[in-house]
C-alpha atoms as a PDB file:
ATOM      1  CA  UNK A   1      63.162  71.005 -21.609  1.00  0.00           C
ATOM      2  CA  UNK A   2      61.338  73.880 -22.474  1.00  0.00           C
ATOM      3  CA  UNK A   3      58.313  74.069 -24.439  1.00  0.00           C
ATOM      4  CA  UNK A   4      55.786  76.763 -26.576  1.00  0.00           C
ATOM      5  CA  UNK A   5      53.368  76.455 -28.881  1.00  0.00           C
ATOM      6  CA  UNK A   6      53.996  77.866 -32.628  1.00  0.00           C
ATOM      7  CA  UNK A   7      50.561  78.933 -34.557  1.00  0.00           C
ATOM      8  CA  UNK A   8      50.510  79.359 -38.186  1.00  0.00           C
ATOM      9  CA  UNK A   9      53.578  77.096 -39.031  1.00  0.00           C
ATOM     10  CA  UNK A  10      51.726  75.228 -41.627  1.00  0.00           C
ATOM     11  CA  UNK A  11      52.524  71.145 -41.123  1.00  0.00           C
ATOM     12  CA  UNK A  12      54.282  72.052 -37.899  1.00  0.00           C
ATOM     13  CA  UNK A  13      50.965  74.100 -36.683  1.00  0.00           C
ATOM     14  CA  UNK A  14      50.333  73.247 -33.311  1.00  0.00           C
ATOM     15  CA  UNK A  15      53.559  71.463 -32.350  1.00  0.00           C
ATOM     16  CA  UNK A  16      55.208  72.503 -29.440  1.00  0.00           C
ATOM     17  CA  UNK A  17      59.308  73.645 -30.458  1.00  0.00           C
ATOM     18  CA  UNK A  18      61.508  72.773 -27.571  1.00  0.00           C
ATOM     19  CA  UNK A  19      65.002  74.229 -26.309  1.00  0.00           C
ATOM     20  CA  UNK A  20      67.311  71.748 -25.392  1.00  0.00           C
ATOM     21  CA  UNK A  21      70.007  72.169 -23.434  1.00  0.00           C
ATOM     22  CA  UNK A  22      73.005  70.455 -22.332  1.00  0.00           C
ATOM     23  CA  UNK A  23      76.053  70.485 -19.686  1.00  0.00           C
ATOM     24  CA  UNK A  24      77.554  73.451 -20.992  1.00  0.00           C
ATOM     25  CA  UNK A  25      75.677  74.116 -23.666  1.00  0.00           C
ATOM     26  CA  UNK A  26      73.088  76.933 -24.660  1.00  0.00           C
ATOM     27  CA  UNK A  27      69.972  76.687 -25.292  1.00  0.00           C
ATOM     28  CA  UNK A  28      69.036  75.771 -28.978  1.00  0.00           C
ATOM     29  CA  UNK A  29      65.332  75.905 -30.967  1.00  0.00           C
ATOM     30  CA  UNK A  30      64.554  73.347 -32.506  1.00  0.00           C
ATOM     31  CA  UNK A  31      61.810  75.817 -34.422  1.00  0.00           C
ATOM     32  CA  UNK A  32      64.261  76.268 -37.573  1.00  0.00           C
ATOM     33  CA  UNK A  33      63.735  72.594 -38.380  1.00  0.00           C
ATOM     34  CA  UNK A  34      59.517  72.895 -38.382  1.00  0.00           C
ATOM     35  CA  UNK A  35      60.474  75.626 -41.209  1.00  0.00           C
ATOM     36  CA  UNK A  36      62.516  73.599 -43.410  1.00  0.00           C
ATOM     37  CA  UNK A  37      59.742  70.600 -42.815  1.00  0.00           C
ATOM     38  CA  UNK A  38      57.098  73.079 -44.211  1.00  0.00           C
ATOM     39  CA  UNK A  39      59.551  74.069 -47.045  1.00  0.00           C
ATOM     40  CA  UNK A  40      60.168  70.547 -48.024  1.00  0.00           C
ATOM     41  CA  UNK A  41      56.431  69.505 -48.047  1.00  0.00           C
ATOM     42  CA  UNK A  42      55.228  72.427 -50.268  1.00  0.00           C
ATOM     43  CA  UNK A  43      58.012  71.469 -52.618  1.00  0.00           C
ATOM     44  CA  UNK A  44      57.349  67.415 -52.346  1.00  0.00           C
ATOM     45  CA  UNK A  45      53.110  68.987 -52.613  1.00  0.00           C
ATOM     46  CA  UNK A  46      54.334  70.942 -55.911  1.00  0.00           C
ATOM     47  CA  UNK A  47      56.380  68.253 -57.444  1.00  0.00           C
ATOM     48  CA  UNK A  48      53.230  65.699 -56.651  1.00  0.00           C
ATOM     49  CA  UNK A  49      50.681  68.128 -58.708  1.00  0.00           C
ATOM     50  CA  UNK A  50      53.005  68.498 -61.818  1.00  0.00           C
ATOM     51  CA  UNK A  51      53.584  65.070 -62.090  1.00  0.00           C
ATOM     52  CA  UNK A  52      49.310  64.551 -61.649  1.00  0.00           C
ATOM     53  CA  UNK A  53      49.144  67.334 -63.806  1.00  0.00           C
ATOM     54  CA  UNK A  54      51.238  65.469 -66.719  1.00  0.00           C
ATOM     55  CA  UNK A  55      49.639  61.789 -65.911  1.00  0.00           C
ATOM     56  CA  UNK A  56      45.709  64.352 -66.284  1.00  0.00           C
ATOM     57  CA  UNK A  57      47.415  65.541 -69.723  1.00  0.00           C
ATOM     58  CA  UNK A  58      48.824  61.841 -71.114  1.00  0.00           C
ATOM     59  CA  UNK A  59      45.453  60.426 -69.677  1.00  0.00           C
ATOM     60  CA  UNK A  60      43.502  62.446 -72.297  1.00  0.00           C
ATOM     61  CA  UNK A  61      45.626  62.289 -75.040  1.00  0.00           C
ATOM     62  CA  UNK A  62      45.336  58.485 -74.376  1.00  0.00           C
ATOM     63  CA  UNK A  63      41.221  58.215 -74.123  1.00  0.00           C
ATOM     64  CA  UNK A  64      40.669  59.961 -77.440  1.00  0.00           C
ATOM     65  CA  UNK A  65      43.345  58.026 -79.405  1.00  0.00           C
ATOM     66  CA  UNK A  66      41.544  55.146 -77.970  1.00  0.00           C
ATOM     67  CA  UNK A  67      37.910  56.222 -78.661  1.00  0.00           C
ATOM     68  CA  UNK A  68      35.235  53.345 -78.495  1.00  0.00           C
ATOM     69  CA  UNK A  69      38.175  50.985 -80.412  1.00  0.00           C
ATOM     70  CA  UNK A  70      38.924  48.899 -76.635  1.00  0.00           C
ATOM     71  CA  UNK A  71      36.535  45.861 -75.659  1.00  0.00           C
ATOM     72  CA  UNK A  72      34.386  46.093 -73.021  1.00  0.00           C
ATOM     73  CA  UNK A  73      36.604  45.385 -69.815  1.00  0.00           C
ATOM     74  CA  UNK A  74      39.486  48.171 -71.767  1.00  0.00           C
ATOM     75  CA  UNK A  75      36.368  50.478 -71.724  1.00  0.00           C
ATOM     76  CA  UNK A  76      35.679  49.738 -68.265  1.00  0.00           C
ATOM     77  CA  UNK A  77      38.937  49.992 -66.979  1.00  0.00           C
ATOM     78  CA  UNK A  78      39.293  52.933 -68.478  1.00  0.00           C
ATOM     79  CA  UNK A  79      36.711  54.632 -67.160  1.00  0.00           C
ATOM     80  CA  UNK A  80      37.695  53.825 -63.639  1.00  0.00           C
ATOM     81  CA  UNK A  81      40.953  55.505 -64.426  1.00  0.00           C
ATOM     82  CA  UNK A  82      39.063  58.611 -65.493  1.00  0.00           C
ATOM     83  CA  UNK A  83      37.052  58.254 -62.004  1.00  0.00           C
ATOM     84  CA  UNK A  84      40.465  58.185 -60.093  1.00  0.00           C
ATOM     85  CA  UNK A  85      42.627  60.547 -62.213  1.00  0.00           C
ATOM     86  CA  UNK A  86      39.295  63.091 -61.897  1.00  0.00           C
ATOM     87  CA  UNK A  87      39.045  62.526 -57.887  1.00  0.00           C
ATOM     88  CA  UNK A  88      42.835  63.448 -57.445  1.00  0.00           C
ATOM     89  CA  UNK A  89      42.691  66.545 -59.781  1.00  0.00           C
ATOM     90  CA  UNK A  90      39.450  67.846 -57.573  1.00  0.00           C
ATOM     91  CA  UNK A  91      41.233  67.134 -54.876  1.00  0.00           C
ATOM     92  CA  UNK A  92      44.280  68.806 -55.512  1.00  0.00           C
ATOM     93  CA  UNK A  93      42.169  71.484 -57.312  1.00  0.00           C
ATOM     94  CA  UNK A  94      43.846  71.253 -60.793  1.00  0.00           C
ATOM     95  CA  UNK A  95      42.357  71.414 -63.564  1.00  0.00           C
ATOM     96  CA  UNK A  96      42.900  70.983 -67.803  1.00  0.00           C
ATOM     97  CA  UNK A  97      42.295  73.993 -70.076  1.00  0.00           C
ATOM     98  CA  UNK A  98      42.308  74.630 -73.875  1.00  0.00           C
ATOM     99  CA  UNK A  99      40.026  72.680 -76.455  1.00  0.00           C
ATOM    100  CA  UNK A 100      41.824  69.969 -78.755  1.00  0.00           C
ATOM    101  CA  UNK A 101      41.322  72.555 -82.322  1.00  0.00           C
ATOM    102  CA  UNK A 102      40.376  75.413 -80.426  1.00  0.00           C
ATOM    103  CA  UNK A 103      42.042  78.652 -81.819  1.00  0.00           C
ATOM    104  CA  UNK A 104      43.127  81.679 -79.602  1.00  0.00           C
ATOM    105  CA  UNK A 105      45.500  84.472 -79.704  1.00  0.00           C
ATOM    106  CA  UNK A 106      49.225  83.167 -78.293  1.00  0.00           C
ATOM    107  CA  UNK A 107      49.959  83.420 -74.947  1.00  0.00           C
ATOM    108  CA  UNK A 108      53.594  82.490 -73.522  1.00  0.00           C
ATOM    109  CA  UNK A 109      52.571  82.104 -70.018  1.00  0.00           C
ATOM    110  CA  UNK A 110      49.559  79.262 -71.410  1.00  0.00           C
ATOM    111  CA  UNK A 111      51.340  77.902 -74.420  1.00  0.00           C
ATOM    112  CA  UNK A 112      54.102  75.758 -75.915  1.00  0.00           C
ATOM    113  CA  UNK A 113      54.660  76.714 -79.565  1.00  0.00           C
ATOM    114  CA  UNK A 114      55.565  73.940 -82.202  1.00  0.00           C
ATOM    115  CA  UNK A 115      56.078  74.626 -84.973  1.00  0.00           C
ATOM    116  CA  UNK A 116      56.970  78.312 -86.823  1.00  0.00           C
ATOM    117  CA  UNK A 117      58.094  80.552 -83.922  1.00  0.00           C
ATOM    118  CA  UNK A 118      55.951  84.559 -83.868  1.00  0.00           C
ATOM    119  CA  UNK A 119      52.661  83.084 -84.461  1.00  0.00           C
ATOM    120  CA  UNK A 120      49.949  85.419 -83.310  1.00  0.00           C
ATOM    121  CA  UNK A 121      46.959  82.933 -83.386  1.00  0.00           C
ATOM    122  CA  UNK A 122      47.467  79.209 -82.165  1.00  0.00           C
ATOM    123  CA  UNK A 123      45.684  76.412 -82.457  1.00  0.00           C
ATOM    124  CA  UNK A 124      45.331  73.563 -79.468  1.00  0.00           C
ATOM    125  CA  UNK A 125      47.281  70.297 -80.070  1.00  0.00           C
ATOM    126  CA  UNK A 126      47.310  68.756 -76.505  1.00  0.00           C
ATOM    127  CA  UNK A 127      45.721  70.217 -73.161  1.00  0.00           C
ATOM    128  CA  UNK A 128      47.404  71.823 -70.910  1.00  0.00           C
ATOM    129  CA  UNK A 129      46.799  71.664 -66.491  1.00  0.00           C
ATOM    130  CA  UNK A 130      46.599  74.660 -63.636  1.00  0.00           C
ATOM    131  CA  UNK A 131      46.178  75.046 -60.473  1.00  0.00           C
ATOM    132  CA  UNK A 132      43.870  77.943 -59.758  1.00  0.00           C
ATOM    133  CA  UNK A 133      45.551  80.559 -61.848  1.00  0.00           C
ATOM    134  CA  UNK A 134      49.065  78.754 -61.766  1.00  0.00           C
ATOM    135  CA  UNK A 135      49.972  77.129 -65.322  1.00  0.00           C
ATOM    136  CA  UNK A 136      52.091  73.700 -64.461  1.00  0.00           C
ATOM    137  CA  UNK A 137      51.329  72.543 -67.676  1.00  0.00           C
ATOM    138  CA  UNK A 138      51.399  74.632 -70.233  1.00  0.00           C
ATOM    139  CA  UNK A 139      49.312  73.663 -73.686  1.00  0.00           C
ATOM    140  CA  UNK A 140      50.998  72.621 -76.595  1.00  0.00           C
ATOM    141  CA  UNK A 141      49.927  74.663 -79.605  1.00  0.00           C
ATOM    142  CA  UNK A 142      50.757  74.886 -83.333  1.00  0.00           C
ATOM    143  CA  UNK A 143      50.292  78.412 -85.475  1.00  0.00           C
ATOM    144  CA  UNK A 144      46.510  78.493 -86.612  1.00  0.00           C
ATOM    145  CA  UNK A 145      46.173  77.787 -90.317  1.00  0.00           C
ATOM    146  CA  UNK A 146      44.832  81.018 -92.069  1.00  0.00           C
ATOM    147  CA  UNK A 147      41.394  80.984 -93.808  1.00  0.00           C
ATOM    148  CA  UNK A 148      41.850  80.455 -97.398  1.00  0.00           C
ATOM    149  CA  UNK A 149      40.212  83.758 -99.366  1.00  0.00           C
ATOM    150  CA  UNK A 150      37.140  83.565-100.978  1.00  0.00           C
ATOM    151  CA  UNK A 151      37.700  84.743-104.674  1.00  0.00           C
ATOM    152  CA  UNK A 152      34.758  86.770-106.096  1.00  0.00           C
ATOM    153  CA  UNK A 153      33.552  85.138-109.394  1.00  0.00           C
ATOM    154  CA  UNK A 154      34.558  86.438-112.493  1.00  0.00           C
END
């Protein structure tokens, strides 16, 4: 067997690809196969932060529907949750955006209309998650109400 070392082969970094070869046979690299590893963990890596990303998104939708309302050990459970969910999303380096009532000017890369489609200003329903600059989440938005106008008095 013959054997080199690969640098800069992600997972496979610093593992040695071998030729093997048989009666009558060429040689073959085995290299292809560290490539396809390194494909399928940054797919399995991607698939892992989404789903984190959702659980970060349905864990804060679930704290403030349950407020102060759960007894003491709820409370306390809960707030090792938060501890454990937060860990994982530094970890990971994801992070939630967008203010529950916060209004801003659409975006389609950021936001998930509901409601009346064309709305220039939108107003946060639920969160929404990233990683660095990439959106896996986006935020689910509804069209900002309009300020009712102030009628001068007669």
């Amino acid at each position: 067997m013959l054997g080199r070392r690969q640098y800069g082969q992600g997972m496979a970094a610093g593992k040695e690809t071998k030729s093997v070869r048989r009666a009558g046979a060429r040689a073959v690299s085995i290299e292809p196969n560290a490539k396809i590893a390194n494909a399928l963990a940054e797919s399995s890596w991607a698939e892992a932060d989404e789903a984190l990303a959702e659980a970060l998104v349905e864990f804060a939708a679930l704290k403030r529907a349950l407020g102060d309302e759960p007894g003491r050990r709820a409370s306390d459970a809960l707030d090792m949750l938060a501890q454990a969910l937060s860990r994982a999303k530094r970890r990971r380096g994801l992070s939630l955006f967008g203010e529950i009532g916060e209004e801003s000017p659409f975006d389609e890369h950021m936001h998930e209309l509901s409601g009346a489609p064309g709305a220039e200003r939108v107003r946060i329903v639920r969160e929404g998650a990233m990683r660095g600059r990439e959106v896996l989440i986006r935020a689910v938005v509804a069209p900002a109400r309009r300020a009712a106008k102030k009628r001068a008095p007669r």
